[in-house]
C-alpha atoms as a PDB file:
ATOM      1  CA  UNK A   1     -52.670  39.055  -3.452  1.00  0.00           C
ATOM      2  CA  UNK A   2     -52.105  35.857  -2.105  1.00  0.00           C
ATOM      3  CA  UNK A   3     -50.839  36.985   0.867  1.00  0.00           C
ATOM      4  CA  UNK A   4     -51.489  35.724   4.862  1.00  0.00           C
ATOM      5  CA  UNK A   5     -53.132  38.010   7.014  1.00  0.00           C
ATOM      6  CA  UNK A   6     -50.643  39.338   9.524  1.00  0.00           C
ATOM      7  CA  UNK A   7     -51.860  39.441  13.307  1.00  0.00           C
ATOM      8  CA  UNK A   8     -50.619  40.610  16.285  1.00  0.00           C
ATOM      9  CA  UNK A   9     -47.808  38.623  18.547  1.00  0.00           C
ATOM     10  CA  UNK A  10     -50.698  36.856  21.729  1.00  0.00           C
ATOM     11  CA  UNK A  11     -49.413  38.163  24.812  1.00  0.00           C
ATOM     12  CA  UNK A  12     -48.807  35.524  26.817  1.00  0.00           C
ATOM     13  CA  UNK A  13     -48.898  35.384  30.671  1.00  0.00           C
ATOM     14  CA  UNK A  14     -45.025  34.395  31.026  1.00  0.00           C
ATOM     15  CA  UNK A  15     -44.389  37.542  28.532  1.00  0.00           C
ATOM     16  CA  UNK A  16     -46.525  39.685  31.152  1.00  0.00           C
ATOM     17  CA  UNK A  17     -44.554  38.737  33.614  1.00  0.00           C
ATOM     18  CA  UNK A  18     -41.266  39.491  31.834  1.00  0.00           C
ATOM     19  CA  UNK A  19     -42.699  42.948  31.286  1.00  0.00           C
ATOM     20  CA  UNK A  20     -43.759  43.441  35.259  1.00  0.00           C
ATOM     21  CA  UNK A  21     -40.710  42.666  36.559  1.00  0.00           C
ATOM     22  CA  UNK A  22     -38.775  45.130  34.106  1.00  0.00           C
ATOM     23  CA  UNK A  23     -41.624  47.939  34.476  1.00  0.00           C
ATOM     24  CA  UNK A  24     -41.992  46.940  38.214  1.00  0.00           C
ATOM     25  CA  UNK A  25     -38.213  47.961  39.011  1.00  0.00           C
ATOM     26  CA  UNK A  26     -38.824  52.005  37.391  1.00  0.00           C
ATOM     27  CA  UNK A  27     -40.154  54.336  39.671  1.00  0.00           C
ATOM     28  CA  UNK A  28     -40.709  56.649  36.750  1.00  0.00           C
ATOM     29  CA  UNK A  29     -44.283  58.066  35.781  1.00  0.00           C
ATOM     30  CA  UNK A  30     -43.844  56.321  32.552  1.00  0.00           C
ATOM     31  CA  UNK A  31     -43.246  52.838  33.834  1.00  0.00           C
ATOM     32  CA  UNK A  32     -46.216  53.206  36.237  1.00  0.00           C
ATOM     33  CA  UNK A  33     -48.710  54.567  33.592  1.00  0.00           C
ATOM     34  CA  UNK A  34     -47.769  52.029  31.255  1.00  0.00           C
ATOM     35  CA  UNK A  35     -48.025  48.760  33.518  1.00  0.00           C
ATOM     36  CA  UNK A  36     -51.255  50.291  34.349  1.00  0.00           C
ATOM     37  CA  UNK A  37     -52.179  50.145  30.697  1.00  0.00           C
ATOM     38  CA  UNK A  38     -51.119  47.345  29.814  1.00  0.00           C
ATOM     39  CA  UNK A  39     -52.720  44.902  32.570  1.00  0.00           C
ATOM     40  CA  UNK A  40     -55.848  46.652  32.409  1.00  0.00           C
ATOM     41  CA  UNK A  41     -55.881  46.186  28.582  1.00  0.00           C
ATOM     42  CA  UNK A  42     -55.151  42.706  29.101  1.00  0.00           C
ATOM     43  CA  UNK A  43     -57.259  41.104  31.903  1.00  0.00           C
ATOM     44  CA  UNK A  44     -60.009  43.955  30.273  1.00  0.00           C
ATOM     45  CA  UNK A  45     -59.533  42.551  27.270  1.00  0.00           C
ATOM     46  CA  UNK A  46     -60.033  46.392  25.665  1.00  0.00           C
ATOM     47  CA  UNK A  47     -59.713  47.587  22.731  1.00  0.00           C
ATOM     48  CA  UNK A  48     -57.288  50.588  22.376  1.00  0.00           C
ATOM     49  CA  UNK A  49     -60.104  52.728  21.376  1.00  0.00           C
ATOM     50  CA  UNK A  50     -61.799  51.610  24.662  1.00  0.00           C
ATOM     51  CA  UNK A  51     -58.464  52.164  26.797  1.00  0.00           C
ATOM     52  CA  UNK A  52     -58.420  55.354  25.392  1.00  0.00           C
ATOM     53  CA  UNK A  53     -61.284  56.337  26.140  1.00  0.00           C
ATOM     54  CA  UNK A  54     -61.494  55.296  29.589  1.00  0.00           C
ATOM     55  CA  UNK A  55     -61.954  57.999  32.367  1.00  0.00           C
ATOM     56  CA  UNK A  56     -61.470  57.934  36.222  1.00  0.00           C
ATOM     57  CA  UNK A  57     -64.905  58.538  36.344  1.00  0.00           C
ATOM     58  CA  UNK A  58     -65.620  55.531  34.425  1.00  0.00           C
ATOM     59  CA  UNK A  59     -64.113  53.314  36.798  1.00  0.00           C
ATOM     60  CA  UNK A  60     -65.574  52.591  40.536  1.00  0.00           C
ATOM     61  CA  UNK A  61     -63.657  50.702  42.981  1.00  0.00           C
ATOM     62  CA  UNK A  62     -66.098  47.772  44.536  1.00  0.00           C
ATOM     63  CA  UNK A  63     -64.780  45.608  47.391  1.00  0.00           C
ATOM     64  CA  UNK A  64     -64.698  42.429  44.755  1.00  0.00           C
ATOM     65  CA  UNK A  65     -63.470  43.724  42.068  1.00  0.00           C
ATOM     66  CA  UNK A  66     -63.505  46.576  39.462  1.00  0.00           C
ATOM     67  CA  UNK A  67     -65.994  47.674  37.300  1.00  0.00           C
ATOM     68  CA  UNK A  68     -65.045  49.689  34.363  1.00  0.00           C
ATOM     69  CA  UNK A  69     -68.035  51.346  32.466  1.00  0.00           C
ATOM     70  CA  UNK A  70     -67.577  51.737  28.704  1.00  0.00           C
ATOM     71  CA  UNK A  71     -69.819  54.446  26.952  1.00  0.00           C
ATOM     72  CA  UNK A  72     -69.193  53.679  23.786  1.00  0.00           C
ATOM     73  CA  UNK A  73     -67.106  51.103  21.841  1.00  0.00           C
ATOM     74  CA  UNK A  74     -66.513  49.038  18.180  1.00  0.00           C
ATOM     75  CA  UNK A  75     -69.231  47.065  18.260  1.00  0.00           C
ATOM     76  CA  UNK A  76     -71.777  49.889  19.866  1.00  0.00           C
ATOM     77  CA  UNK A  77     -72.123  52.168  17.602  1.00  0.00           C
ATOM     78  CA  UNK A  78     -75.755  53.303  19.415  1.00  0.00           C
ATOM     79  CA  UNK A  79     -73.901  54.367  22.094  1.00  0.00           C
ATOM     80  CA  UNK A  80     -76.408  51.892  24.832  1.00  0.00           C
ATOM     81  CA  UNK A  81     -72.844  51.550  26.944  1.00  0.00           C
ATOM     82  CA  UNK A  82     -71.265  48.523  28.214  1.00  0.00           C
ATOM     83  CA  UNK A  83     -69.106  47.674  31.368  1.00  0.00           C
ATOM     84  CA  UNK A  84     -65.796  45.218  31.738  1.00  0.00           C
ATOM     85  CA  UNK A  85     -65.482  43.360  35.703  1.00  0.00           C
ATOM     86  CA  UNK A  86     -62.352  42.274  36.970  1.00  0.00           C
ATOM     87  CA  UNK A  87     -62.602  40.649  40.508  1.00  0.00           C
ATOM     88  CA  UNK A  88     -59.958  41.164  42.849  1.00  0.00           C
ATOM     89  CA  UNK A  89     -56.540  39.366  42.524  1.00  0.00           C
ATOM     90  CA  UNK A  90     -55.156  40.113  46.179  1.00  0.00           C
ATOM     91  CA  UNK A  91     -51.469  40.903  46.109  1.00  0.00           C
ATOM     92  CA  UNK A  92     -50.874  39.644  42.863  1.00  0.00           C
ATOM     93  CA  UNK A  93     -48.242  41.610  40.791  1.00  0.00           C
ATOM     94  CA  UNK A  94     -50.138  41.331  37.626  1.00  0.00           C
ATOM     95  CA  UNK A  95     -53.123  42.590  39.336  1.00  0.00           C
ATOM     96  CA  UNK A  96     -54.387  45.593  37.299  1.00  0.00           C
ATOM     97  CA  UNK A  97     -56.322  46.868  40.241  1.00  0.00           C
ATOM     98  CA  UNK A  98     -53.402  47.765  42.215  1.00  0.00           C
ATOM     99  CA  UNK A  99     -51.576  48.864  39.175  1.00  0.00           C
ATOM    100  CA  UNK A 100     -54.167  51.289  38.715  1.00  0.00           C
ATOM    101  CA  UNK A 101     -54.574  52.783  42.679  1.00  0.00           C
ATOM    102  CA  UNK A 102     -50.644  53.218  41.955  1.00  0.00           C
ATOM    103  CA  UNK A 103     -50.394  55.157  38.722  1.00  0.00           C
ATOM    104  CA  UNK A 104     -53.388  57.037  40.083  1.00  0.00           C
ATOM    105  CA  UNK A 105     -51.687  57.948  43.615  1.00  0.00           C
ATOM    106  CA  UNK A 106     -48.295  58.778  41.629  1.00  0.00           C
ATOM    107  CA  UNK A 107     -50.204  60.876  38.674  1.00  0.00           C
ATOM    108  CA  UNK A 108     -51.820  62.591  41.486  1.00  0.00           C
ATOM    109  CA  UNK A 109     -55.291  62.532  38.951  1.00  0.00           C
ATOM    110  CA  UNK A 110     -59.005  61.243  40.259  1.00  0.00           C
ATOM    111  CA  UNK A 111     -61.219  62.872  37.605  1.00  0.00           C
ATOM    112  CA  UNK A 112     -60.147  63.468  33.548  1.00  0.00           C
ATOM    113  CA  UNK A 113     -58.532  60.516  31.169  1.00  0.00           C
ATOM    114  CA  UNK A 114     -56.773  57.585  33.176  1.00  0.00           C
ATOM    115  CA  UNK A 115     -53.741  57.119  30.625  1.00  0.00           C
ATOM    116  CA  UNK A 116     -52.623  60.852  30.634  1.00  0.00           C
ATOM    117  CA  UNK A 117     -49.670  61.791  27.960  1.00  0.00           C
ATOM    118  CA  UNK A 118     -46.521  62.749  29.893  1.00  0.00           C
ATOM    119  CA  UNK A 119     -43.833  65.452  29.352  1.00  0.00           C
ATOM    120  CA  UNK A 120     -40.871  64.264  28.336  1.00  0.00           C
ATOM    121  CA  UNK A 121     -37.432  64.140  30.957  1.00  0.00           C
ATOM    122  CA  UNK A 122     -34.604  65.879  30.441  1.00  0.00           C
ATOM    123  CA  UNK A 123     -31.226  64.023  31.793  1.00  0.00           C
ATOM    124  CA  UNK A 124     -27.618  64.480  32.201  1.00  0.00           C
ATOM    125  CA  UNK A 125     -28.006  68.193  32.398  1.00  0.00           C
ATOM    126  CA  UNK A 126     -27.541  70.723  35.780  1.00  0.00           C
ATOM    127  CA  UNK A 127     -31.182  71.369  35.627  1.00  0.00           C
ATOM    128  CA  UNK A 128     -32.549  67.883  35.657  1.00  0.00           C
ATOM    129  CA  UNK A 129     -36.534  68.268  35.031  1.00  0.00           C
ATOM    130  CA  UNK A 130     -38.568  64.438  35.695  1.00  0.00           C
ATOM    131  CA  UNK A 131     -41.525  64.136  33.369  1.00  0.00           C
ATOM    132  CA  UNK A 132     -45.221  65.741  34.654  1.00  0.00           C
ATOM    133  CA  UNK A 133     -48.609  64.275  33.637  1.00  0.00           C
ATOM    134  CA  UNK A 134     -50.289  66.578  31.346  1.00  0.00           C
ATOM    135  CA  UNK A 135     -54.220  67.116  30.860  1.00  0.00           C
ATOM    136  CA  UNK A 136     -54.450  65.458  27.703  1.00  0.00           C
ATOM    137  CA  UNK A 137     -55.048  61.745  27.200  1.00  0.00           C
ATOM    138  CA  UNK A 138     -52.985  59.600  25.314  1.00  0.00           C
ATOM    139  CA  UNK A 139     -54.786  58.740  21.806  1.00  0.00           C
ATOM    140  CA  UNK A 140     -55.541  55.008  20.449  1.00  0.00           C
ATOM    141  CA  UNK A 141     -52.762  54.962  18.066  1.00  0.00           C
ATOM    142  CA  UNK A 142     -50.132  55.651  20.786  1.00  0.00           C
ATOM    143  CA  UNK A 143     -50.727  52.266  22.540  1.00  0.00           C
ATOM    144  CA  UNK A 144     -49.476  50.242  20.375  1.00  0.00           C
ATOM    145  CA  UNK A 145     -46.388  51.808  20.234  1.00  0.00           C
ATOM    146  CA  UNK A 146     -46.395  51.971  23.824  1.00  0.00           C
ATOM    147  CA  UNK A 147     -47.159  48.312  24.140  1.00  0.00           C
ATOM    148  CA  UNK A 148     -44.243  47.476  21.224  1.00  0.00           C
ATOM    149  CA  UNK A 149     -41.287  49.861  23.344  1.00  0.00           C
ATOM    150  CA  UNK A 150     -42.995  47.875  26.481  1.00  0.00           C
ATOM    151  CA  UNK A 151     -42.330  43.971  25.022  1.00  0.00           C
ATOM    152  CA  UNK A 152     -38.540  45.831  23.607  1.00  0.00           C
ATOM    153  CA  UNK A 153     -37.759  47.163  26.870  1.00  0.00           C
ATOM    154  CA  UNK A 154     -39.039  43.634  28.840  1.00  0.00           C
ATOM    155  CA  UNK A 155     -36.695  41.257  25.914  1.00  0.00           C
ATOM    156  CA  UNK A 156     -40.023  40.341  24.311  1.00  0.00           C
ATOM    157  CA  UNK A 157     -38.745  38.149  20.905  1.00  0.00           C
ATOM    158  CA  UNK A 158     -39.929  39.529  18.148  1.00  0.00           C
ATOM    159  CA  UNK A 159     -41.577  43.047  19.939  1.00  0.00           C
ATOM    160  CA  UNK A 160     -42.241  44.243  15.930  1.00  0.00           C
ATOM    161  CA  UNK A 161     -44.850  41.969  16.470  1.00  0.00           C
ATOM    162  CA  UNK A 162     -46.916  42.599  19.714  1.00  0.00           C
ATOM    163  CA  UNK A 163     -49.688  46.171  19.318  1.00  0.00           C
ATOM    164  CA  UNK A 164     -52.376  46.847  21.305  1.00  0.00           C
ATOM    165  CA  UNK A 165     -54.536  43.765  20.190  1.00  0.00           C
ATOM    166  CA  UNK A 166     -51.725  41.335  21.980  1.00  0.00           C
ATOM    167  CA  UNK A 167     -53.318  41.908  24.851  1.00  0.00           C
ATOM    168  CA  UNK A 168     -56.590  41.720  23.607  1.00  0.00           C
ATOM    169  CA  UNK A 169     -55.544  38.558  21.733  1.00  0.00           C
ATOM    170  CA  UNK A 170     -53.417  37.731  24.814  1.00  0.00           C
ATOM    171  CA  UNK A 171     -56.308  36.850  27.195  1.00  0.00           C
ATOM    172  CA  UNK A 172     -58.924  35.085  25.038  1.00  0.00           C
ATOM    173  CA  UNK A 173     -55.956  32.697  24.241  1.00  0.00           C
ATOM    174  CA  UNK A 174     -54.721  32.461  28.268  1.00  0.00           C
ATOM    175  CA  UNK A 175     -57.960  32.422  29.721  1.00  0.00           C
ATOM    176  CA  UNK A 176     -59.149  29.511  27.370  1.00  0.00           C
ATOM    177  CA  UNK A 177     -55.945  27.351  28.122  1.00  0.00           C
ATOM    178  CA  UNK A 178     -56.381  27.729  31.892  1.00  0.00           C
ATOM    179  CA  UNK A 179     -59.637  26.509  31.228  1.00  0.00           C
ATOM    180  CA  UNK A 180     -62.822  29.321  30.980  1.00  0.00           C
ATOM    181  CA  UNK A 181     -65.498  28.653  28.977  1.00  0.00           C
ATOM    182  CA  UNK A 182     -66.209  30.107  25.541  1.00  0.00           C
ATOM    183  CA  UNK A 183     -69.558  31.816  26.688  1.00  0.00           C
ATOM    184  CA  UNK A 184     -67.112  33.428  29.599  1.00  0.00           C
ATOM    185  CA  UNK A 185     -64.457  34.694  27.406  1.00  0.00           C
ATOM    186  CA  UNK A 186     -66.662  36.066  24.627  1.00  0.00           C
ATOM    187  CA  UNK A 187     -69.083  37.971  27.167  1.00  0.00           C
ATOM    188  CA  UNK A 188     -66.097  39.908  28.682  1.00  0.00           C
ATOM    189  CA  UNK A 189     -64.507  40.799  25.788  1.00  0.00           C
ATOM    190  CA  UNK A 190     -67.833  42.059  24.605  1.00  0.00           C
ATOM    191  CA  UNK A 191     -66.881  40.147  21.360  1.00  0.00           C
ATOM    192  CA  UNK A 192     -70.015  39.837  19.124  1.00  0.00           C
ATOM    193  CA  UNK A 193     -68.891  37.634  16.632  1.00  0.00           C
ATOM    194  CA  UNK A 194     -68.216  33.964  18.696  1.00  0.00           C
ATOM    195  CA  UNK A 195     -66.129  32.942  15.411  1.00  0.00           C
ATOM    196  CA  UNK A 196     -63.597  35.822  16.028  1.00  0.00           C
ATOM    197  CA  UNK A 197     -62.711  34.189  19.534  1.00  0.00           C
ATOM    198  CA  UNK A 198     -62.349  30.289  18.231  1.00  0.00           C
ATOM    199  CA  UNK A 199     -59.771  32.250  15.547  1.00  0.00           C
ATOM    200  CA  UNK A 200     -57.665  33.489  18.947  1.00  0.00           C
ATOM    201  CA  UNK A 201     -58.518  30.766  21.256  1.00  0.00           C
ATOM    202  CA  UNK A 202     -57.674  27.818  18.323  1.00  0.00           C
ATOM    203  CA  UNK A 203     -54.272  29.566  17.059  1.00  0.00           C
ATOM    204  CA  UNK A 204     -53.405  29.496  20.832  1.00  0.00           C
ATOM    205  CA  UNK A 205     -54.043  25.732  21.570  1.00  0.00           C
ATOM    206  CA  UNK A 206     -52.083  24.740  18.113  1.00  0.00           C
ATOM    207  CA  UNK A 207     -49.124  23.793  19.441  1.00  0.00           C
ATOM    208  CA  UNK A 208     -51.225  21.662  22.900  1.00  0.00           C
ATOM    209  CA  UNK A 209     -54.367  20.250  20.858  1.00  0.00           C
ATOM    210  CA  UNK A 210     -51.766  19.206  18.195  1.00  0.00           C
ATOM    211  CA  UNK A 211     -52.310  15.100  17.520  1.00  0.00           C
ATOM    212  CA  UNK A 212     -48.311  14.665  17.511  1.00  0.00           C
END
């Protein structure tokens, strides 16, 4: 009718921040699991279908990095597999690596789904019972509400507008202004279509590419 296409609020890397230093400060299961989430689904660059769908035994530990092997995904339908690399970041607190030996050491889980749903907490009551990780996984459409009550909890503006695809969204338009190149960004977030990624990478640089 007329009407823009509405996308998802970029998650920027000064908004990541904002969210690891709130979710940094819980010792909760919840806070862990979900920082975990949400920096591997950003410097992954997954889709929540992917994140989803990712298993311990999908993931191997290598001394430069991570590599996180994808069986199946949007755009592979034939099921031929695919894998996302993340080199190591040190101590970085917006490494995802460490985020994930942490949620994994405090979930107390090495085999099954990595982003486990949780029980829910009971407070202010005698018999005080703290949330357990349960043997299910967490399904696609729960990330993006996880990733909106994330950007609320951090003071996000506007966290009606961030979903799952933010962080997605949120690295092709990062890792372009620091500088990769378009064959880089496009290969590791197994994007098919290069016109897709000048969409995200352009409506990032708007604002700095502007002739004002």
């Amino acid at each position: 009718h007329g009407q823009p296409k509405i996308q998802s609020q970029a998650m920027r890397l000064e908004d990541l921040d904002k969210i690891i230093e709130k979710l940094g400060q819980d010792e909760s299961l919840l806070a862990k699991r979900n920082l975990a989430l949400i920096l591997l689904g950003f410097f992954g660059a997954f889709r929540r279908s992917e994140l989803a769908a990712i298993h311990w035994e999908d993931i191997h530990f290598e001394r430069d990095g991570l590599i996180v092997r994808l069986k199946r995904s949007k755009t592979d339908q034939t099921g031929e597999g695919s894998r996302a690399v993340i080199p190591v970041g040190g101590e970085d607190p917006r490494s995802p690596i460490l985020a994930l030996i942490e949620w994994r050491r405090a979930s107390g889980c090495y085999s099954g789904p990595v982003f486990r749903q949780l029980t829910k907490s009971t407070k202010g009551t005698k018999a005080t019972k703290a949330a357990k990780v349960r043997e299910e996984g967490i399904c696609a459409r729960q990330i993006n509400r996880i990733v909106r009550e994330v950007a609320k909890a951090a003071g996000l503006p506007n966290p009606e507008r961030y979903s799952s695809h933010s962080l997605r969204r949120g690295f092709a338009t990062e890792a372009s202004r620091l500088g990769a190149s378009m064959a880089g960004i496009q290969q590791h977030g197994r994007w098919r279509c290069t016109r897709t990624v000048v969409e995200y990478i352009e409506a990032g640089r708007q604002f700095s590419d502007s002739a004002v």
